[in-house]
Protein backbone atom coordinates (compact mmCIF):
# COMPACT_ATOMS: atom_id res chain seq x y z
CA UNK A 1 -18.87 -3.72 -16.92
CA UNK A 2 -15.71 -2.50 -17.80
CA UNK A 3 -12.95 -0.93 -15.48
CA UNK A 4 -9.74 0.63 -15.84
CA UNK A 5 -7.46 0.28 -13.09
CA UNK A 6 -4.49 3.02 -13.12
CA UNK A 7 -1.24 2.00 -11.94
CA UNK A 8 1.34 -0.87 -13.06
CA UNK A 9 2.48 -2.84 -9.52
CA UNK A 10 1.67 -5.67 -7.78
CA UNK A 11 -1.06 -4.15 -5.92
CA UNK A 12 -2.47 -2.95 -9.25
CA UNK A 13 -2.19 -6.86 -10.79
CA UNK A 14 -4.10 -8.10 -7.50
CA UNK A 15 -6.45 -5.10 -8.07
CA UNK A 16 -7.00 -6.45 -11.77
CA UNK A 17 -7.21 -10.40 -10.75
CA UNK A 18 -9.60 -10.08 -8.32
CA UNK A 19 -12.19 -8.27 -10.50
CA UNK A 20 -11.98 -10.29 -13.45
CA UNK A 21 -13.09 -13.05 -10.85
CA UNK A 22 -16.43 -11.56 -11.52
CA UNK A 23 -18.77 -12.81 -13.86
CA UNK A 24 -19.99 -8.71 -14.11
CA UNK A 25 -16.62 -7.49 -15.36
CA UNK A 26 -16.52 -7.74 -18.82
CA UNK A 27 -12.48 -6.60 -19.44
CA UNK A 28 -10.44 -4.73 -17.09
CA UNK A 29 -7.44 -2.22 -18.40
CA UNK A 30 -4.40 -1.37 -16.70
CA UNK A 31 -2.66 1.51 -17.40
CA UNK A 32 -0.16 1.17 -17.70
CA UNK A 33 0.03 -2.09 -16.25
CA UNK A 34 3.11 -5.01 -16.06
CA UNK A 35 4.00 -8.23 -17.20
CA UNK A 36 1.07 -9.96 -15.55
CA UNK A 37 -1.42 -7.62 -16.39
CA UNK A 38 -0.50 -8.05 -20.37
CA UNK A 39 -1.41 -11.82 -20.27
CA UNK A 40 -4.04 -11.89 -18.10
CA UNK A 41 -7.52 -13.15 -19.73
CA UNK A 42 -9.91 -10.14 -20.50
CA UNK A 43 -7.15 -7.51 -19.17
CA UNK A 44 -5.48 -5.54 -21.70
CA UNK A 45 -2.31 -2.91 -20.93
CA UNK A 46 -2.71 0.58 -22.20
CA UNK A 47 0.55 2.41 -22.82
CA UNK A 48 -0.03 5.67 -21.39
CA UNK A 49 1.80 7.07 -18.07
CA UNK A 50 -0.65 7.65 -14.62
CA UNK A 51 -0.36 11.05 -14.80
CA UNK A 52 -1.62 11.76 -18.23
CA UNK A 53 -5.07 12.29 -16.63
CA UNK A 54 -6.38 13.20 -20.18
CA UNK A 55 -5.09 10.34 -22.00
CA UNK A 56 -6.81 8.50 -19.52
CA UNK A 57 -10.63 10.14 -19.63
CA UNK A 58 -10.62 10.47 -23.13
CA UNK A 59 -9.97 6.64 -23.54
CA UNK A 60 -12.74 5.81 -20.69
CA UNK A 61 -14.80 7.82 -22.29
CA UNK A 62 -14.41 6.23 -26.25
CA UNK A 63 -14.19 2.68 -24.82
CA UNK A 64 -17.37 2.25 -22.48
CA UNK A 65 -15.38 2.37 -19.01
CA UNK A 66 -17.78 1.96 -16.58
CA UNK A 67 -15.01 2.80 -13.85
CA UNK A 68 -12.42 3.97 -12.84
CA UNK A 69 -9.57 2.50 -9.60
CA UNK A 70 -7.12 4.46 -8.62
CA UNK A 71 -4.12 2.68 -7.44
CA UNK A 72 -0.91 4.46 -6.30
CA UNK A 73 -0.97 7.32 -4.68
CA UNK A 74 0.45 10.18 -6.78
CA UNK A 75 -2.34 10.40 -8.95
CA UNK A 76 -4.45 11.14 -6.12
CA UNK A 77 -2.05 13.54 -4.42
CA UNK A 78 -2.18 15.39 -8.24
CA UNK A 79 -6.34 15.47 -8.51
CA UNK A 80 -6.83 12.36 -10.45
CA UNK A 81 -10.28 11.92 -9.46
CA UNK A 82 -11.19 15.34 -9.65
CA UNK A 83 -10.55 15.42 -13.08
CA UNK A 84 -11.91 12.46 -14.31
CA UNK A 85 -15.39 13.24 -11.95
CA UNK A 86 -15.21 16.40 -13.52
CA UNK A 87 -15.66 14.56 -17.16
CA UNK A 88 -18.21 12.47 -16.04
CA UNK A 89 -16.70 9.18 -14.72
CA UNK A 90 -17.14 7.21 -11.75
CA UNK A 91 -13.62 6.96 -9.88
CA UNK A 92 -12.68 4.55 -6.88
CA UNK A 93 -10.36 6.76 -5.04
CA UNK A 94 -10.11 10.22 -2.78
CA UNK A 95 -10.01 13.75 -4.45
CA UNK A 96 -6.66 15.82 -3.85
CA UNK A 97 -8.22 17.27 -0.75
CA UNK A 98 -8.48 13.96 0.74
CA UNK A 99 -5.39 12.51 -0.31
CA UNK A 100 -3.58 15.09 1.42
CA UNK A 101 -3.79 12.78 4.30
CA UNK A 102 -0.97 11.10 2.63
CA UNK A 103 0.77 13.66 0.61
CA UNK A 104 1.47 15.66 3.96
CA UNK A 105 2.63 14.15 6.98
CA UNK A 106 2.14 17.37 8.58
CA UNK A 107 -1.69 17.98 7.32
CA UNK A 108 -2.47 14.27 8.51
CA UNK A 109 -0.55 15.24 11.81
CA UNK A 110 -2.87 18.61 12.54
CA UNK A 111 -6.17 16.46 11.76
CA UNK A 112 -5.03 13.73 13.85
CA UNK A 113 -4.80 16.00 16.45
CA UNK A 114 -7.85 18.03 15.74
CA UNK A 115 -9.86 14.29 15.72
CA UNK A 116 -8.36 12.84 18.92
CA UNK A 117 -6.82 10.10 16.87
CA UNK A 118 -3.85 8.51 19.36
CA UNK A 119 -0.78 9.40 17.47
CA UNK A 120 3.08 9.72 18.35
CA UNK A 121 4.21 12.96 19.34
CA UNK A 122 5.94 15.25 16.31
CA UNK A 123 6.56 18.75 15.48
CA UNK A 124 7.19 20.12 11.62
CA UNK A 125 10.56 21.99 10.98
CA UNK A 126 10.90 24.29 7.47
CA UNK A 127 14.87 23.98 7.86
CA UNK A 128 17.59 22.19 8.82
CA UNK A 129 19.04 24.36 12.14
CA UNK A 130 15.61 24.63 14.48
CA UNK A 131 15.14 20.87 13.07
CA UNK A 132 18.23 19.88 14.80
CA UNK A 133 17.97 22.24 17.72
CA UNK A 134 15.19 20.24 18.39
CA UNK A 135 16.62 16.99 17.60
CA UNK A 136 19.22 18.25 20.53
CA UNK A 137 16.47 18.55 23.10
CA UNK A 138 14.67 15.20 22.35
CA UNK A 139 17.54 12.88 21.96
CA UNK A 140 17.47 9.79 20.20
CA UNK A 141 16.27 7.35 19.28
CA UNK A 142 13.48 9.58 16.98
CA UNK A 143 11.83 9.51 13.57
CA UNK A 144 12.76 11.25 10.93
CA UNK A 145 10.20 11.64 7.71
CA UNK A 146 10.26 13.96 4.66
CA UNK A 147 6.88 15.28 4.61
CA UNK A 148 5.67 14.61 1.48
CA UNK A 149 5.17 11.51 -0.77
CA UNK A 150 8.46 9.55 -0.89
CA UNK A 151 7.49 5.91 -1.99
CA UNK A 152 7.55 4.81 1.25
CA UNK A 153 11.31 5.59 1.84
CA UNK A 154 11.15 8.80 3.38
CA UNK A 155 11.72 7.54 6.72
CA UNK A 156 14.63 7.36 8.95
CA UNK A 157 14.41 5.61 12.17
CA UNK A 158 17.87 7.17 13.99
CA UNK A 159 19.34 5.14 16.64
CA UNK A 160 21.80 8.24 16.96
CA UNK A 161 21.95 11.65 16.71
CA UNK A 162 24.21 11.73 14.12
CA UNK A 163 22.22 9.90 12.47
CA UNK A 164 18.87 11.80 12.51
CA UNK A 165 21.05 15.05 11.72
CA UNK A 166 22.22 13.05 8.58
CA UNK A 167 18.59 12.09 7.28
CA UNK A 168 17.68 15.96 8.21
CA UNK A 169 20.19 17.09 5.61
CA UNK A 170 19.62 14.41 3.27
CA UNK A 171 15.52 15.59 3.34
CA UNK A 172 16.70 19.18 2.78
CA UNK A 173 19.04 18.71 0.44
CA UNK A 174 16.12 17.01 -2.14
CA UNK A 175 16.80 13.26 -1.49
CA UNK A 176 13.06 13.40 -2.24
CA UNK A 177 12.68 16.08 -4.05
CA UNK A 178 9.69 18.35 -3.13
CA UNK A 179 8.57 15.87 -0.44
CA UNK A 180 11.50 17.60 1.37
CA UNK A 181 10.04 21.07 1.61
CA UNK A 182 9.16 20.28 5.28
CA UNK A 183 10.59 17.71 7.74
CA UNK A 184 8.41 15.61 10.65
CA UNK A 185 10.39 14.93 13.45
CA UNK A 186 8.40 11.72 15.35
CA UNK A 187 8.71 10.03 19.14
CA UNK A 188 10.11 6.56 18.68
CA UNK A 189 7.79 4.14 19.00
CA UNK A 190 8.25 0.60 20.26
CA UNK A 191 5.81 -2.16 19.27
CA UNK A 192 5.07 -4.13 15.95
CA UNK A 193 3.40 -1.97 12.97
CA UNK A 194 -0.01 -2.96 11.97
CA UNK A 195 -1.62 -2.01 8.78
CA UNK A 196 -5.61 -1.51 8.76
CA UNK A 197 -7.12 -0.78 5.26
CA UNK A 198 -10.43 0.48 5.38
CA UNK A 199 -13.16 1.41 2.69
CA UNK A 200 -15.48 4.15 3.04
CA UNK A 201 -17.82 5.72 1.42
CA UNK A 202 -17.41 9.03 3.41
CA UNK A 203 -20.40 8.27 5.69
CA UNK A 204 -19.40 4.50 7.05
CA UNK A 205 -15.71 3.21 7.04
CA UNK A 206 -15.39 -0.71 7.20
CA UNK A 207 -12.01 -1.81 7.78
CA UNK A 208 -10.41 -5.26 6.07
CA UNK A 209 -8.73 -7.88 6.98
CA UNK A 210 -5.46 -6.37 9.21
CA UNK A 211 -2.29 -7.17 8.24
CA UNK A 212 1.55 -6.64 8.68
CA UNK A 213 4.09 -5.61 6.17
CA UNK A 214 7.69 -5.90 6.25
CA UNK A 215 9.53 -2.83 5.52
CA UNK A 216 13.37 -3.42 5.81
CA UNK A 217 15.23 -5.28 3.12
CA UNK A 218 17.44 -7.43 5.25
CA UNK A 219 16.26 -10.31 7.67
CA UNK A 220 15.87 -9.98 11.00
CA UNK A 221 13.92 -6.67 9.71
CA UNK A 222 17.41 -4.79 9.42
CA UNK A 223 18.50 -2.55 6.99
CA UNK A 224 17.00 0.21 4.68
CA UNK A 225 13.33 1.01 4.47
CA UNK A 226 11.63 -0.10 1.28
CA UNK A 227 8.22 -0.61 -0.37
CA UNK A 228 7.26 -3.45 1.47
CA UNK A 229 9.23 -7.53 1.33
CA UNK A 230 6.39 -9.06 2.43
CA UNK A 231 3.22 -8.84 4.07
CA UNK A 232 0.90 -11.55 6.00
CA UNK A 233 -3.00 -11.34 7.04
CA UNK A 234 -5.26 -11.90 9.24
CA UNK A 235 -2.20 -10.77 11.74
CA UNK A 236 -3.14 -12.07 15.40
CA UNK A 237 -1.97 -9.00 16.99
CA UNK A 238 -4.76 -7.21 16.09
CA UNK A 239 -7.32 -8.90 17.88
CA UNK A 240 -10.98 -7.79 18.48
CA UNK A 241 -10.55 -5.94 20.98
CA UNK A 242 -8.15 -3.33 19.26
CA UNK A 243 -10.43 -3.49 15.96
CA UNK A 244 -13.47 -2.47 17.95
CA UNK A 245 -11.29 0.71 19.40
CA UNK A 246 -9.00 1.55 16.11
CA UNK A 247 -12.78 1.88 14.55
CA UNK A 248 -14.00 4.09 16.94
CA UNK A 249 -10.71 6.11 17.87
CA UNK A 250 -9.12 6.22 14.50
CA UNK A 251 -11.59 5.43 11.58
CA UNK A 252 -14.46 7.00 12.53
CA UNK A 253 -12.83 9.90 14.55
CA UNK A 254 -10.45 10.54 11.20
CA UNK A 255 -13.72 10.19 8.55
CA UNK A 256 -15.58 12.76 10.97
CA UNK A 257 -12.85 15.26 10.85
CA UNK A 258 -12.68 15.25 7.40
CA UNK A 259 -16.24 15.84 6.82
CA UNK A 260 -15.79 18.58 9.63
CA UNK A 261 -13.96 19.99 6.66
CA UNK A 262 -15.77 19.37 4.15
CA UNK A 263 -13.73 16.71 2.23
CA UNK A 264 -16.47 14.10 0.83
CA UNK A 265 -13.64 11.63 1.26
CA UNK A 266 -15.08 8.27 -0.85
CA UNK A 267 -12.27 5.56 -1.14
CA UNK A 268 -9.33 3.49 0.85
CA UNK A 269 -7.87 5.10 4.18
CA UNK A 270 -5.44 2.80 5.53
CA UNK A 271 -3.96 3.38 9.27
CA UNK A 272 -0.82 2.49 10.01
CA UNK A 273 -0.74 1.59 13.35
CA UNK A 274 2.47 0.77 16.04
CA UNK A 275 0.90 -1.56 18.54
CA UNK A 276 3.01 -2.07 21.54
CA UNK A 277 3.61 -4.81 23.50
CA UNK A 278 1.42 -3.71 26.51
CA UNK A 279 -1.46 -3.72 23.42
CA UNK A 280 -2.44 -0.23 23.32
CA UNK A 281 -1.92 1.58 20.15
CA UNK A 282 -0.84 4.48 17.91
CA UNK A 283 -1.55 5.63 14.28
CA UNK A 284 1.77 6.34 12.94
CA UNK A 285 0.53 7.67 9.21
CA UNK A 286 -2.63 7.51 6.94
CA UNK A 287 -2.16 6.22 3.33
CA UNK A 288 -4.95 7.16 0.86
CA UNK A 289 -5.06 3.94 -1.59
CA UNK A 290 -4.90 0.29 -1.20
CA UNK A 291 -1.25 -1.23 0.79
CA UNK A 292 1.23 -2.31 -1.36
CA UNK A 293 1.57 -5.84 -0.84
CA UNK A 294 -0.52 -6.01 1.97
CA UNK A 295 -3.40 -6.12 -1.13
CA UNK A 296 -1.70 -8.85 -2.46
CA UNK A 297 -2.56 -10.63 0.59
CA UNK A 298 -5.84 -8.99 1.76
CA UNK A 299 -8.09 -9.59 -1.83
CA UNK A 300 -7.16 -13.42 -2.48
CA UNK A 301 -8.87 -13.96 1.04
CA UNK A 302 -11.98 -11.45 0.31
CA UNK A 303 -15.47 -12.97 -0.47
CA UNK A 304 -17.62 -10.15 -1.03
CA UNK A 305 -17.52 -9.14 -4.72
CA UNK A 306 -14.98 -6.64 -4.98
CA UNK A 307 -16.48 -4.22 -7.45
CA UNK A 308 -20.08 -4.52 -5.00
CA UNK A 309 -17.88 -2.73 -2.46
CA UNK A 310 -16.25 -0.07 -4.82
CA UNK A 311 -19.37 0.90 -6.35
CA UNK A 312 -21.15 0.92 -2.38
CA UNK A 313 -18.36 3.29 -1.87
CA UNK A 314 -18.49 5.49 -4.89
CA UNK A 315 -22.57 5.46 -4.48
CA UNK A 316 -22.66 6.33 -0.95
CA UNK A 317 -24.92 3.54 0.34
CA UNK A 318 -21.72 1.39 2.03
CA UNK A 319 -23.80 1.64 5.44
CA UNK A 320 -26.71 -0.49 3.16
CA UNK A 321 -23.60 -3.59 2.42
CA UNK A 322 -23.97 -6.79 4.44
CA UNK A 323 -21.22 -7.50 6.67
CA UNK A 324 -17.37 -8.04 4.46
CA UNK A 325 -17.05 -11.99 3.93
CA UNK A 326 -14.09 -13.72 4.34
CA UNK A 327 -12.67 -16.79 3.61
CA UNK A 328 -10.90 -18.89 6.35
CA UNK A 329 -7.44 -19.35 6.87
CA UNK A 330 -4.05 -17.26 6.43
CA UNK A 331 -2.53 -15.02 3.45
CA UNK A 332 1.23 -14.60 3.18
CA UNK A 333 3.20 -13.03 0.25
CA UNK A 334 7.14 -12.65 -0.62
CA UNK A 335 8.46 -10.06 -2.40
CA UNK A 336 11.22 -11.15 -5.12
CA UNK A 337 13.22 -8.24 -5.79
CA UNK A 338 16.38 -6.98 -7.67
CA UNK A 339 19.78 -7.10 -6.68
CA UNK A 340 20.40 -3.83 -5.20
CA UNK A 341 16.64 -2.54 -4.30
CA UNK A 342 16.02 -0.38 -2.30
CA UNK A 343 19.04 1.56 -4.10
CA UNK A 344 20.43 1.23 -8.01
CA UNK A 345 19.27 -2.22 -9.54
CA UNK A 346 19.47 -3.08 -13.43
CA UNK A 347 16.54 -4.26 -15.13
CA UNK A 348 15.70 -6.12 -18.58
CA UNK A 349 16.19 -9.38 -16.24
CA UNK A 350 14.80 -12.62 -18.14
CA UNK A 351 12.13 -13.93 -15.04
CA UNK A 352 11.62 -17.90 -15.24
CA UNK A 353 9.45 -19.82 -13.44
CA UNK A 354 6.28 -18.07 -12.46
CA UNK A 355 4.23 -20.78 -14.31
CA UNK A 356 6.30 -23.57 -12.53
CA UNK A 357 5.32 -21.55 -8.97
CA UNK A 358 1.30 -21.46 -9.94
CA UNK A 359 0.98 -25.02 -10.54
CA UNK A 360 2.91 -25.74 -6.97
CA UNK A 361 -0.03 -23.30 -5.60
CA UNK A 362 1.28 -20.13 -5.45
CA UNK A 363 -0.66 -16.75 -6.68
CA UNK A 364 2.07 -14.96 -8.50
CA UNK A 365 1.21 -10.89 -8.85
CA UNK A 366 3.31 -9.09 -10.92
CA UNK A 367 4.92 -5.59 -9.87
CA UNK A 368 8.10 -4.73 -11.63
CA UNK A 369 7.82 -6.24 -14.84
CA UNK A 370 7.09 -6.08 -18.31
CA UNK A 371 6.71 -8.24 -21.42
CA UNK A 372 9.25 -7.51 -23.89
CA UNK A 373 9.33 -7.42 -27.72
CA UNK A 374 9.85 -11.50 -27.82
CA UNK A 375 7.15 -11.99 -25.38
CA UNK A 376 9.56 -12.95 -22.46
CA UNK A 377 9.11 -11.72 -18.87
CA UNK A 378 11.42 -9.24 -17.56
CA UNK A 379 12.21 -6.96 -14.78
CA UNK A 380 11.55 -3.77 -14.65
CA UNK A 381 11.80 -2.72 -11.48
CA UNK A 382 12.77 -2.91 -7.70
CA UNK A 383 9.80 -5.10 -6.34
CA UNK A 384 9.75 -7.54 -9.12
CA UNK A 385 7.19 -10.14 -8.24
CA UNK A 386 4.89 -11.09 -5.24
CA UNK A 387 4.58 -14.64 -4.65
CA UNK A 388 1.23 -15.16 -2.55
CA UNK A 389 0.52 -18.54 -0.53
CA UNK A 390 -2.96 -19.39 0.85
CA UNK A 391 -3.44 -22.09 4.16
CA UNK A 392 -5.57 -22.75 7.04
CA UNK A 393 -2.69 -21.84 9.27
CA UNK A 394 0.19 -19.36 8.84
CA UNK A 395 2.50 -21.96 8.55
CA UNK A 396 0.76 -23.42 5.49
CA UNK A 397 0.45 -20.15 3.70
CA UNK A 398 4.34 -19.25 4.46
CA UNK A 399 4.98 -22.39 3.19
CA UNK A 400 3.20 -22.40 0.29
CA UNK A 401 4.34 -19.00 -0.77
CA UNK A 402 8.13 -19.83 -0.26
CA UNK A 403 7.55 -23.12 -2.19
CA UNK A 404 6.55 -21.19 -4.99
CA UNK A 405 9.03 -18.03 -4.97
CA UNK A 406 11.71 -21.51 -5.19
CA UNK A 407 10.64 -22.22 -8.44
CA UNK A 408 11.33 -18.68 -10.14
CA UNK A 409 14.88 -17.26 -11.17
CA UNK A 410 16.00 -13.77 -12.69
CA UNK A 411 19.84 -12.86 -12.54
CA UNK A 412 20.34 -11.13 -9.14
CA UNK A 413 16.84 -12.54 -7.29
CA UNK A 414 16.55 -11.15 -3.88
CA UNK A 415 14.11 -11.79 -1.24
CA UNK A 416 13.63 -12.22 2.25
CA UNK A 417 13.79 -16.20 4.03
CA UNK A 418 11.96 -14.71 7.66
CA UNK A 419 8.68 -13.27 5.84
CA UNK A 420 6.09 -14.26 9.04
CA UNK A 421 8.66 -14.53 11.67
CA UNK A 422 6.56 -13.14 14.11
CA UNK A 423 3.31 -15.37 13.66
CA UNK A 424 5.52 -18.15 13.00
CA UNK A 425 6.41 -18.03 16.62
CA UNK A 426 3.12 -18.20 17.76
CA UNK A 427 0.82 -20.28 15.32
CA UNK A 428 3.20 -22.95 16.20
């Protein structure tokens, strides 16, 4: 078999890598794909952008692809899978309708509520002055998000006033361009954010193994939202218990309501959740493809065959898979990112050391990089590299992953030294 996987980050490389662990794939192609995509065995980059949906079919089509995965979530929002269905292809991945549960925070909000899925309170503003009349009457601190897609930086949590009113204007004024049509003002929330990926098939939703991402760029989880500095799974706060009732209350409940109307949604829907300290729970947005890097931790501890779950998906007979398999232990990755992320970073950044951080034990997925015209590394964008440690414990995989993000250099190298904080405390 043969499978082209769109996209060109880290979730994309893990994507890619996990399978080519399968004795059924054949060759997998990345488009466009990175660094570590272009020198893996049997993977091969192709140099066409995600949104050249054409380009993309007519390829699949001439070159035997058996299928297609979908991996960021643009593509989707545009009708990706529509259009390559429409030409004949099997696609891993929701159709626009469905990925509107990402696209707009204010369509996932009204089928939230429609569902009964537990989610914070939030109303939907179309400009700036009923926005911050509102703002006036609920104090702070709130939520601010831009509605649409904003690559996971459209959110403001204000500890002020002032400062909600600035991310209102900043959403308004096209910060995010058209992802700023409509603004989402959100309760607060106290509690630690989970993130549940879960495949379905449209009919049956399994979820994976739960995880927790970190999304500010400073330590101490201070600072500016970004794409995600690290991520850790099987994360203890999600225990049984709350599995057992996010399935029911939110997968289930959400998968219904879509069928209820009529979106045959086949792919990834992944909850994030708020948990708070007293345990109980709230979905805080849906995101219609694979986490980015909670994959990068998630797929190095899956069993089942990856592409035996895609196809189950695409086929419709998920309810007929025996139960996920897992290996044991702990996942933990670190992001390595430029100087300056999540604002203006330079790239073209000679990376050493990613060879010297597998043989210490690390799985090093690419994500912002590319292999240039002398066949070196570089960077080529804000999440560079994610360096992925395996263990029994969390304190082995954190371990193992920060042993290995040691070993690589690029000029201006940023990451985070607290990745795991939390379970740190209490796998001790």
């Amino acid at each position: 078999m043969k499978v082209l996987v769109v996209g060109n980050g880290g979730r994309e490389h893990a994507l890619a890598w996990k399978l080519l662990q399968s004795e059924k794939i054949e060759q997998v192609v990345c488009v466009p794909g990175n660094g570590g995509t272009a020198t893996m065995e049997r993977c091969q980059n192709l140099p066409i952008t995600v949104d050249d949906f054409e380009g993309i079919s007519r390829f699949a089509l001439e070159n035997g692809i058996s299928l297609v995965v979908v991996g960021p979530e643009v593509p989707l929002a545009n009708g990706i899978t529509d259009y390559l269905q429409s030409k004949g292809l099997m696609v891993f991945g929701p159709v626009k309708a469905g990925a509107q549960i990402e696209a707009s925070k204010a369509w996932a909000k009204a089928l939230m509520e429609e569902a009964g899925v537990p989610t914070a309170k939030a109303a939907v503003f179309t400009e700036a002055v009923a926005a911050k009349s509102y703002l006036q009457l609920q104090g702070a601190p709130i939520v601010i998000k831009a509605d649409g897609l904003a690559a996971g930086k459209g959110v403001t949590v204000a500890e002020t006033i002032e400062q909600a009113e600035t991310a209102i204007d900043a959403i308004f004024q096209g910060q995010f361009g058209s992802a700023g049509n409509f603004v989402v003002i959100e309760e607060c929330l106290l509690g630690q954010e989970v993130s549940v990926l879960a495949l379905t098939d449209g009919l049956t939703i399994r979820p994976l193994s739960p995880a927790q991402d970190h999304k500010r760029i400073g330590e101490g989880d201070t600072g500016e939202n970004t794409g995600g500095m690290g991520a850790y799974t099987p994360t203890p706060i999600a225990t049984a218990e709350l599995m057992a009732r996010v399935q029911i209350e939110v997968l289930e409940r959400t998968i219904t309501a879509l069928r209820n109307r009529g979106i045959d949604y086949r792919g990834v829907l992944y909850a994030g959740l708020m948990v708070a300290p007293d345990g109980d729970f709230k979905v805080l947005e849906f995101n219609c493809r694979f986490g980015d890097p909670e994959t990068q931790v998630i797929l190095p501890l899956l069993e089942t065959p990856l592409e035996d779950l895609i196809l189950a998906c695409i086929q419709q007979r998920l309810g007929e898979m025996p139960p996920l398999a897992w290996k044991q232990g702990s996942s933990a990755t670190v992001v390595a990112a430029s100087g300056g992320y999540p604002g203006e970073y330079e790239k073209g950044k000679v990376i050493t050391g990613i060879e010297e951080a597998q043989a210490a034990g690390a799985i090093v997925f690419h994500a912002g990089t590319k292999l240039n015209t002398t066949e070196q590394i570089v960077t080529d964008g804000g999440r560079v590299l994610n360096v992925t440690g395996l263990g029994e414990n969390f304190q082995q995989a954190i371990a193992q992953a920060y042993t290995g993000i040691k070993q690589i250099q690029f000029s201006g190298m940023y990451y985070r030294r607290d990745i795991g904080h939390r379970v740190l405390k209490t796998d001790l």
